[in-house]
C-alpha atoms as a PDB file:
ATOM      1  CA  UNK A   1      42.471 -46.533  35.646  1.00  0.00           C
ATOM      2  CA  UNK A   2      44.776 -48.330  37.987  1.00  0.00           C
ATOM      3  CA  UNK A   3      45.551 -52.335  37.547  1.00  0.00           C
ATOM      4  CA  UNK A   4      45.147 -54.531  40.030  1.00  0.00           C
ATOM      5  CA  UNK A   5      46.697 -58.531  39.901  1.00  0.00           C
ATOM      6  CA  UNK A   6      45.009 -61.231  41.531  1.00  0.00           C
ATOM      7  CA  UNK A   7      46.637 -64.251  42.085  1.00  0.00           C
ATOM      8  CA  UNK A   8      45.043 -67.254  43.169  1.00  0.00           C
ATOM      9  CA  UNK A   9      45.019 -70.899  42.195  1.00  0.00           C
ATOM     10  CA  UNK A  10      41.123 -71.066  43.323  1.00  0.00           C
ATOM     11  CA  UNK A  11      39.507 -69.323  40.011  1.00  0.00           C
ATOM     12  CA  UNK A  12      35.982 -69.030  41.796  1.00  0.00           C
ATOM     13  CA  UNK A  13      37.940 -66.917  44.398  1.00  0.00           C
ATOM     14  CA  UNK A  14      39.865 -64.713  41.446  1.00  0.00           C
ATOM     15  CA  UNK A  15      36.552 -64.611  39.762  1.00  0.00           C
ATOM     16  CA  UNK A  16      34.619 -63.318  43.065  1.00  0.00           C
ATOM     17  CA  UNK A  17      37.237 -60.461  43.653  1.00  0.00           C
ATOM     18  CA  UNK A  18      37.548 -59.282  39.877  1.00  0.00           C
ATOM     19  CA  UNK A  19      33.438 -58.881  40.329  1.00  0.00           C
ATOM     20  CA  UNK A  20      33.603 -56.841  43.515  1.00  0.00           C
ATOM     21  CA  UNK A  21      37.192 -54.046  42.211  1.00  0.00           C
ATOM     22  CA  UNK A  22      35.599 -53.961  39.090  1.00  0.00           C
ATOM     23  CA  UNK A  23      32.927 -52.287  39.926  1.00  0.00           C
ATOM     24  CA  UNK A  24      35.003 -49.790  42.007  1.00  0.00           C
ATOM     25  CA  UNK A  25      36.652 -48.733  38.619  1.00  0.00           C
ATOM     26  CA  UNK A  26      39.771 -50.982  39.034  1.00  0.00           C
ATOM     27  CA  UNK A  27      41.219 -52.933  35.399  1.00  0.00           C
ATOM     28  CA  UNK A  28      41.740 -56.527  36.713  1.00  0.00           C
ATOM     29  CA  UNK A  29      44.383 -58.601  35.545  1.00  0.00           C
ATOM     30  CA  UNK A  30      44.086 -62.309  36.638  1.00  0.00           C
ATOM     31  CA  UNK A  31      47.115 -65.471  37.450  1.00  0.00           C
ATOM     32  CA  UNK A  32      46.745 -68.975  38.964  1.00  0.00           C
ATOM     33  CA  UNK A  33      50.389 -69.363  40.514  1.00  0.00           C
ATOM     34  CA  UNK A  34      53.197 -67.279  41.284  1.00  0.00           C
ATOM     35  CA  UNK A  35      54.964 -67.797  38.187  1.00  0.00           C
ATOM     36  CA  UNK A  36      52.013 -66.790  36.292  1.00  0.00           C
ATOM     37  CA  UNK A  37      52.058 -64.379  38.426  1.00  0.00           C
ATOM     38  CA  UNK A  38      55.586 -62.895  37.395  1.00  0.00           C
ATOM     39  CA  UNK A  39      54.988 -63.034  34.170  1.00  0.00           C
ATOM     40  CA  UNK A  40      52.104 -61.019  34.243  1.00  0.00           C
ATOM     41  CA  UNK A  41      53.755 -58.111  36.278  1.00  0.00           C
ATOM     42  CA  UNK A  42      56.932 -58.752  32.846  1.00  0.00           C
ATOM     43  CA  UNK A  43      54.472 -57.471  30.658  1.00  0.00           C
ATOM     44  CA  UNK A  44      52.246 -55.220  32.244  1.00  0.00           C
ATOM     45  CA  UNK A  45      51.985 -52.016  34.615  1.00  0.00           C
ATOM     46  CA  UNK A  46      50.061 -53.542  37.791  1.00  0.00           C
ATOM     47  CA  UNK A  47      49.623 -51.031  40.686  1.00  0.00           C
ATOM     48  CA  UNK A  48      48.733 -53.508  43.100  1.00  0.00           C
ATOM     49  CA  UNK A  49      48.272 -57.109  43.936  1.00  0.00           C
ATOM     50  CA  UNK A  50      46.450 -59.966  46.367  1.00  0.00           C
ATOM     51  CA  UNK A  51      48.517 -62.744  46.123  1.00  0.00           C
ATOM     52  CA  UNK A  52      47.505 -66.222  47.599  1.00  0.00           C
ATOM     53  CA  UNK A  53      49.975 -68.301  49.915  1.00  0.00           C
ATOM     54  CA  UNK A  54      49.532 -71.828  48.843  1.00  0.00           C
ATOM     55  CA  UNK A  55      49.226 -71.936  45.283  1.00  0.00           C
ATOM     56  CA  UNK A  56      51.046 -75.038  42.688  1.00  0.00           C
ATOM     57  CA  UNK A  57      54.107 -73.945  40.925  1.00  0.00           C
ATOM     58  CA  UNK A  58      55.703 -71.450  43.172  1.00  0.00           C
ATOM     59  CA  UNK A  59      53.847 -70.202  46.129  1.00  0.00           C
ATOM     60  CA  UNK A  60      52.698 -66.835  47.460  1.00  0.00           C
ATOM     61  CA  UNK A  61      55.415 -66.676  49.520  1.00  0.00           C
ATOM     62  CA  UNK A  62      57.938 -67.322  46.974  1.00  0.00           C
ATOM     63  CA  UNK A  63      56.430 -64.971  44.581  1.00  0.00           C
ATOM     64  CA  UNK A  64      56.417 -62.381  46.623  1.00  0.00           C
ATOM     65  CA  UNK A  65      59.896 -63.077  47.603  1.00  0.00           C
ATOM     66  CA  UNK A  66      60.898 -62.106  44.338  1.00  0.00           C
ATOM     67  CA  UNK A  67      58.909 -59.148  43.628  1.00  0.00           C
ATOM     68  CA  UNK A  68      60.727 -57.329  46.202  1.00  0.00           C
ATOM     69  CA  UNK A  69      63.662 -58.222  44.429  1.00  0.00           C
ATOM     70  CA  UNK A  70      62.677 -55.384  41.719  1.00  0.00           C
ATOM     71  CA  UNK A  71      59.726 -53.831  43.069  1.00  0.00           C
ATOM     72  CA  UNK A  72      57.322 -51.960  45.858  1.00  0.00           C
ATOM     73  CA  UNK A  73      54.154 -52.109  44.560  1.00  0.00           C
ATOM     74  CA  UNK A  74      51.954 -52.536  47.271  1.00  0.00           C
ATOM     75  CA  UNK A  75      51.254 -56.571  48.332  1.00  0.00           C
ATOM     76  CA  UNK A  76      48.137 -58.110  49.949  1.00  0.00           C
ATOM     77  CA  UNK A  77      48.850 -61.453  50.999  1.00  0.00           C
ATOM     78  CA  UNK A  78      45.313 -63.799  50.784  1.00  0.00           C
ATOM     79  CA  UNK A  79      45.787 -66.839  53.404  1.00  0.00           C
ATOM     80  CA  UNK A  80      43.405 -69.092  54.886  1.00  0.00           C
ATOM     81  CA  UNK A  81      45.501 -70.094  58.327  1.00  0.00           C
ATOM     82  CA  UNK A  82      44.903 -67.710  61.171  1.00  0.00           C
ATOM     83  CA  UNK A  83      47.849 -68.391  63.153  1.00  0.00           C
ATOM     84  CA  UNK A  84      50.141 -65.023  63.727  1.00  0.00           C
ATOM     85  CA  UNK A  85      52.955 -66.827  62.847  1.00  0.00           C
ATOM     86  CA  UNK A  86      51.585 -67.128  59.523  1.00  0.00           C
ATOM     87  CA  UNK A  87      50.562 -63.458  59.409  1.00  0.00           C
ATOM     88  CA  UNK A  88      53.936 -62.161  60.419  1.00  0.00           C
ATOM     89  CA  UNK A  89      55.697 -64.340  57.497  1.00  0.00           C
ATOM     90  CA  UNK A  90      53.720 -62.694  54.768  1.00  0.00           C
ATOM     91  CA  UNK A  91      54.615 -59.188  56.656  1.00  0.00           C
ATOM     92  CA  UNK A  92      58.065 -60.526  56.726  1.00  0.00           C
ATOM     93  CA  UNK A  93      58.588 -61.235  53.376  1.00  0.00           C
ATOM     94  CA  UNK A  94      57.347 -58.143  52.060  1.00  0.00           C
ATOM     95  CA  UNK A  95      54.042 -57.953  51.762  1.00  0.00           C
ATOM     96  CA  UNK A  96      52.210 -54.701  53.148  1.00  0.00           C
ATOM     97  CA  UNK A  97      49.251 -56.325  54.571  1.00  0.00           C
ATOM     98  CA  UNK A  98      46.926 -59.880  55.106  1.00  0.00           C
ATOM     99  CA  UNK A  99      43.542 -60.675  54.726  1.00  0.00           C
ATOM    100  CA  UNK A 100      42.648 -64.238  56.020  1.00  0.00           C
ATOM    101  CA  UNK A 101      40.362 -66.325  54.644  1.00  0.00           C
ATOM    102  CA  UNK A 102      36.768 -66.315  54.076  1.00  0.00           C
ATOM    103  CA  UNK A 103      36.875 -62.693  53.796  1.00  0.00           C
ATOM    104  CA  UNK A 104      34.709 -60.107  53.621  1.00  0.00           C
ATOM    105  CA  UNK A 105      34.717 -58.774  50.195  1.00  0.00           C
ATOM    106  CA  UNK A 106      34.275 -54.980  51.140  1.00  0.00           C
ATOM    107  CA  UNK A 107      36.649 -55.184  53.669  1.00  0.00           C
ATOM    108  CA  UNK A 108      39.358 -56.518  50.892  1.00  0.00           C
ATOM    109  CA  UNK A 109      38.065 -53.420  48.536  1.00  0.00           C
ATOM    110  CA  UNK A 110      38.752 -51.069  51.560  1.00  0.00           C
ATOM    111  CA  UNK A 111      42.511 -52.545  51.996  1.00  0.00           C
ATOM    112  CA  UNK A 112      42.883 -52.386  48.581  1.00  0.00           C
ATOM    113  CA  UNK A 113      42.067 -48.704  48.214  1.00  0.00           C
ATOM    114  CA  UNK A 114      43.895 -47.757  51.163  1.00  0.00           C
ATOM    115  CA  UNK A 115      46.901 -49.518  49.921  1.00  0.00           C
ATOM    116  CA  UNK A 116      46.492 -47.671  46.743  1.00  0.00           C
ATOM    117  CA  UNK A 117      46.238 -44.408  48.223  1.00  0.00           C
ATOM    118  CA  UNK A 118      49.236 -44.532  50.028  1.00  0.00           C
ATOM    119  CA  UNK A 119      51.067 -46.026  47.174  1.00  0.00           C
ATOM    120  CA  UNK A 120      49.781 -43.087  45.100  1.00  0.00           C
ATOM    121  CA  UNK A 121      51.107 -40.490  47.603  1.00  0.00           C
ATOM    122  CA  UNK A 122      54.712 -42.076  47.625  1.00  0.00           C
ATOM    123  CA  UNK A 123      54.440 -41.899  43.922  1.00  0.00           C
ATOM    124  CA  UNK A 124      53.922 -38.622  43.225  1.00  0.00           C
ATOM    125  CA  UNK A 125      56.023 -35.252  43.768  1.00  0.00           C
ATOM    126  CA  UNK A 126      55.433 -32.333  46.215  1.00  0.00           C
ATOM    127  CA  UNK A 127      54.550 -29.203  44.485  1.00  0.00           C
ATOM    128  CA  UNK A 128      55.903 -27.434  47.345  1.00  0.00           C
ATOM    129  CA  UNK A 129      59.613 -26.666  47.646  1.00  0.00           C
ATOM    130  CA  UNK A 130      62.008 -29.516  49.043  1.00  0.00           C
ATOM    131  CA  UNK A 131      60.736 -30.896  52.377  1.00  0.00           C
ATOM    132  CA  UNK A 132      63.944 -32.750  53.776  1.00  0.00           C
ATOM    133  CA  UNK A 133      64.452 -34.255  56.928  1.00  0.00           C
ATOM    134  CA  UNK A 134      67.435 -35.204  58.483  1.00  0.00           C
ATOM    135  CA  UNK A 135      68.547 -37.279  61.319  1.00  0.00           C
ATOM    136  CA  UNK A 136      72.369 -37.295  61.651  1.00  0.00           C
ATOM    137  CA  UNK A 137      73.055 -39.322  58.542  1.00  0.00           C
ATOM    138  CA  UNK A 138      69.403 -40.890  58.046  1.00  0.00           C
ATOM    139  CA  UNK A 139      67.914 -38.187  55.473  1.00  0.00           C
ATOM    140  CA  UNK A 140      64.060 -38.276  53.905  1.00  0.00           C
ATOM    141  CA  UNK A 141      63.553 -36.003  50.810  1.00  0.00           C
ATOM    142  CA  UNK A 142      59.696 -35.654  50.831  1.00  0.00           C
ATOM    143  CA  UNK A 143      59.315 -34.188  47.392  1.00  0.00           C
ATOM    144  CA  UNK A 144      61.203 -37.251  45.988  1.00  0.00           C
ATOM    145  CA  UNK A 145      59.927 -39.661  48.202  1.00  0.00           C
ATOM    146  CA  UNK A 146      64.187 -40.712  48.971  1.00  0.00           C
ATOM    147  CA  UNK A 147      65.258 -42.267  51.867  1.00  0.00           C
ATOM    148  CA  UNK A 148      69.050 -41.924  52.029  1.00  0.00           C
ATOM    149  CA  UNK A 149      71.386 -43.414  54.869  1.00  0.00           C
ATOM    150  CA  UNK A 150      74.912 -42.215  54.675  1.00  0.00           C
ATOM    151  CA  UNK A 151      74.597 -40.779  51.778  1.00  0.00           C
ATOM    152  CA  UNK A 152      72.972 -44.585  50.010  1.00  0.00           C
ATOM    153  CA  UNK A 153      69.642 -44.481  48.859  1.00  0.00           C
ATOM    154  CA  UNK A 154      67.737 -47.013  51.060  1.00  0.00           C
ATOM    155  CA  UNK A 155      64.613 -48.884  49.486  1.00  0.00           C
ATOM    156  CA  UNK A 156      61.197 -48.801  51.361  1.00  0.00           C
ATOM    157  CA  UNK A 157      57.896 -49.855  50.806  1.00  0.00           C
ATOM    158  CA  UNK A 158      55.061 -47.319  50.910  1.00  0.00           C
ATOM    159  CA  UNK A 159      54.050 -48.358  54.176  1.00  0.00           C
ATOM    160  CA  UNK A 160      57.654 -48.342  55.760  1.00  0.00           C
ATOM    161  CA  UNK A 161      58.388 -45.102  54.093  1.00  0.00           C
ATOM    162  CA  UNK A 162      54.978 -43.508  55.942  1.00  0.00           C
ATOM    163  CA  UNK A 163      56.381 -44.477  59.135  1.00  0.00           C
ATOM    164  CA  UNK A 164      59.663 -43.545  59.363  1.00  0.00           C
ATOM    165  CA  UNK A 165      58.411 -40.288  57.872  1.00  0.00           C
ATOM    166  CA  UNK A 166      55.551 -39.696  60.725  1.00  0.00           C
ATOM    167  CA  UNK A 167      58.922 -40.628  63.395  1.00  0.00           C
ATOM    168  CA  UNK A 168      61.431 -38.308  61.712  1.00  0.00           C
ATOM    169  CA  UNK A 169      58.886 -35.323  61.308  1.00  0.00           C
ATOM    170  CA  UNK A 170      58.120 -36.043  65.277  1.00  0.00           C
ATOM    171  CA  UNK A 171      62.030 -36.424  66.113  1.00  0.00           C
ATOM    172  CA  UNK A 172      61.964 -37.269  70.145  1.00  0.00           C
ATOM    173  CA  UNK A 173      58.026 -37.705  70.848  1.00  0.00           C
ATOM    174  CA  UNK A 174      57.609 -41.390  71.678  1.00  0.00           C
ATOM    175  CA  UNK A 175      54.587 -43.052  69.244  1.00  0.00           C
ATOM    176  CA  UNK A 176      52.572 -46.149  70.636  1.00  0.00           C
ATOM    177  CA  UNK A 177      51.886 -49.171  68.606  1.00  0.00           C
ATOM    178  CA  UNK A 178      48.430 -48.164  68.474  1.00  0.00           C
ATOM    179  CA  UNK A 179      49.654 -44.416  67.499  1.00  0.00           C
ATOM    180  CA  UNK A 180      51.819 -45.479  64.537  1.00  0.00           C
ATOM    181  CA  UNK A 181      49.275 -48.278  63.451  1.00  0.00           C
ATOM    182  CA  UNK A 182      46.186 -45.640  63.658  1.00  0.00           C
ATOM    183  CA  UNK A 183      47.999 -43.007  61.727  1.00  0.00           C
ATOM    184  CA  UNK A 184      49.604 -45.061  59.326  1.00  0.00           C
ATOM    185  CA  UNK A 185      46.129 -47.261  58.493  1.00  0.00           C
ATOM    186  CA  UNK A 186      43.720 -44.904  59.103  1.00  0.00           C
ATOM    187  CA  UNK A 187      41.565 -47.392  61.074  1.00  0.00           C
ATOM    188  CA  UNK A 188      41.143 -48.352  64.450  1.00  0.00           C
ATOM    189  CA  UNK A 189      44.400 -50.639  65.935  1.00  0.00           C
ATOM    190  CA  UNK A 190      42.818 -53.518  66.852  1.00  0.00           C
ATOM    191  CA  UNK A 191      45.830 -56.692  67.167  1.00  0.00           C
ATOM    192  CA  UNK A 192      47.699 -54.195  65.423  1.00  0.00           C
ATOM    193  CA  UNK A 193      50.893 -55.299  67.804  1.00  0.00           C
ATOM    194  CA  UNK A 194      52.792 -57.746  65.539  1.00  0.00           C
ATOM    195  CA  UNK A 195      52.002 -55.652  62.134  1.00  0.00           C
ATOM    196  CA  UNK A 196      53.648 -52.646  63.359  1.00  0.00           C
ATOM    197  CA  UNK A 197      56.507 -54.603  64.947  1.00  0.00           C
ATOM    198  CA  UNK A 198      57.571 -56.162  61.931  1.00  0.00           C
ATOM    199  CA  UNK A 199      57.487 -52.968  59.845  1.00  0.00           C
ATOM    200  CA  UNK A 200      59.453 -51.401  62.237  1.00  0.00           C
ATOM    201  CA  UNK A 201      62.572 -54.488  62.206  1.00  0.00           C
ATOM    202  CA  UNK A 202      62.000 -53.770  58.532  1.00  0.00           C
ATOM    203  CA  UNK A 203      62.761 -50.081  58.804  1.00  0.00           C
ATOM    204  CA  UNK A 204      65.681 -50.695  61.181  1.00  0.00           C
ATOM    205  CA  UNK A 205      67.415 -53.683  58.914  1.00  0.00           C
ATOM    206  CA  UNK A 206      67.687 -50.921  56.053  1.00  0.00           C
ATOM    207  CA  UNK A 207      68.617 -47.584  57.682  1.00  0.00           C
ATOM    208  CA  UNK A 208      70.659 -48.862  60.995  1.00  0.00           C
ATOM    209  CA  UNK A 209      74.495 -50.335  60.550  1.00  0.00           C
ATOM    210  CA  UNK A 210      73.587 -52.598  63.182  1.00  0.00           C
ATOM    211  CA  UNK A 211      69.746 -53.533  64.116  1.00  0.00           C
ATOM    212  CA  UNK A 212      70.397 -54.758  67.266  1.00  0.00           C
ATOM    213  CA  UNK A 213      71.889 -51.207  68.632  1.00  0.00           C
ATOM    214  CA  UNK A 214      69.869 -48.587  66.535  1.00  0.00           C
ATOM    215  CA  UNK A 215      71.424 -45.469  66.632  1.00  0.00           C
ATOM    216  CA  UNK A 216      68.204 -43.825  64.518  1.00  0.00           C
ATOM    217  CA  UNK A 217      64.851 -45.799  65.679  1.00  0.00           C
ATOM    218  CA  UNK A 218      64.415 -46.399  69.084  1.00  0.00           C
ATOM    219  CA  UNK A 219      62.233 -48.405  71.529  1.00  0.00           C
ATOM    220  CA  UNK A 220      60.851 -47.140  74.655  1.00  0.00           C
ATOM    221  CA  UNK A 221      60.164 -50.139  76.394  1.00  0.00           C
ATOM    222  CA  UNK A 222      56.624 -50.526  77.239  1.00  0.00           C
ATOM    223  CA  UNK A 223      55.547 -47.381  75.529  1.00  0.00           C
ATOM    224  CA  UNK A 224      56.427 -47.241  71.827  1.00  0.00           C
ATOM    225  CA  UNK A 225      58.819 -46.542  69.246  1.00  0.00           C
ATOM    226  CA  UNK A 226      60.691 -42.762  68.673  1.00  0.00           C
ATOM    227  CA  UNK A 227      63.610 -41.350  66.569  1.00  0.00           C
ATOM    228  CA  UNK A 228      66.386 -40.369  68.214  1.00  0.00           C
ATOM    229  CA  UNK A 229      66.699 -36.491  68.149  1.00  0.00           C
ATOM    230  CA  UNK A 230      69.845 -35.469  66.402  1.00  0.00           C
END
């Protein structure tokens, strides 16, 4: 049975999700701030969370700040603003995707499983023999899930991971926005523009020397993203 956190100051709220994963099968584990929050994730194995933004204490933001200090469990920020700004700061920090609130509970279940799915498929092995990729010194071991850069082991999330590995196993074909979202989310890309952009500055501030002038991920202005073939 895989644990999910929820983390909101609003209890109704926590108390209105735990209802709805619960009876998907999900244990529910349940915090009121971030720092409750932490101290949860100290003590117990949580395979995903929803995490509020303003909460008393130390906020989502915070919280999630420091979770991606130690770990990539997958991160799905709850906020009631609707300004992008405020979506792309939750992407920013680390978090792998936003609801905004009211939401629709099913639509928050079907997030949560697809979050958990790919999280799942990071986590475990190949059973076939090594699948490695390589890009001049940017190298993906599949079976291990390992990003390495030089010969350092970079850190990605599940989602950043997913991408750079559908761009390195397609080394020179150019992906659209719509093409990366799509494959990546498995759902239709619909404002998908500023999620997939900020992934991808993600991806680039780990595996490139210098951001600015990749020498691994590339834009094609006005069509998409690619990685340079070696």
């Amino acid at each position: 049975m895989q644990t999910i956190l929820v983390c909101d100051d609003d209890k109704e709220i926590v108390e209105a999700i735990e209802i709805y994963l619960q009876q998907e099968g999900y244990h529910i584990l349940k915090a009121y701030d971030g720092e409750e929050a932490l101290e949860v994730l100290k003590e117990n194995e949580v395979h995903l969370l929803i995490m509020d933004v303003m909460m008393p204490r130390l906020d989502g933001i915070r919280a999630t700040l420091k979770i991606r200090e130690e770990s990539s469990i997958p991160i799905i920020i709850l906020s009631a603003k609707t300004e992008d700004a405020d979506k792309i700061l939750g992407l920013n920090i680390g978090a792998d995707d936003y609801v905004e609130k009211p939401f629709n509970p099913l639509e928050l279940v079907a997030r949560v499983k697809s979050q958990l799915r790919r999280y799942t498929q990071l986590g475990n092995a190949a059973e076939n023999s090594a699948s490695v990729y390589t890009v001049g010194g940017l190298s993906i071991n599949d079976d291990l899930k390992e990003v390495t850069v030089d010969g350092e082991v970079v850190k990605l999330t599940p989602i950043e991971y997913n991408i750079l590995l559908l761009l390195v196993k397609n080394q020179g074909k150019v992906f659209s926005i719509n093409q990366i979202y799509e494959s990546i989310w498995n759902e239709d890309a619909i404002g998908a523009d500023n999620t997939v952009a900020v992934h991808i500055r993600h991806i680039r501030e780990k595996i490139e020397i210098n951001p600015k002038e990749p020498r691994y991920l590339k834009v094609v202005w006005g069509v998409g993203y690619k990685i340079e073939k070696n």
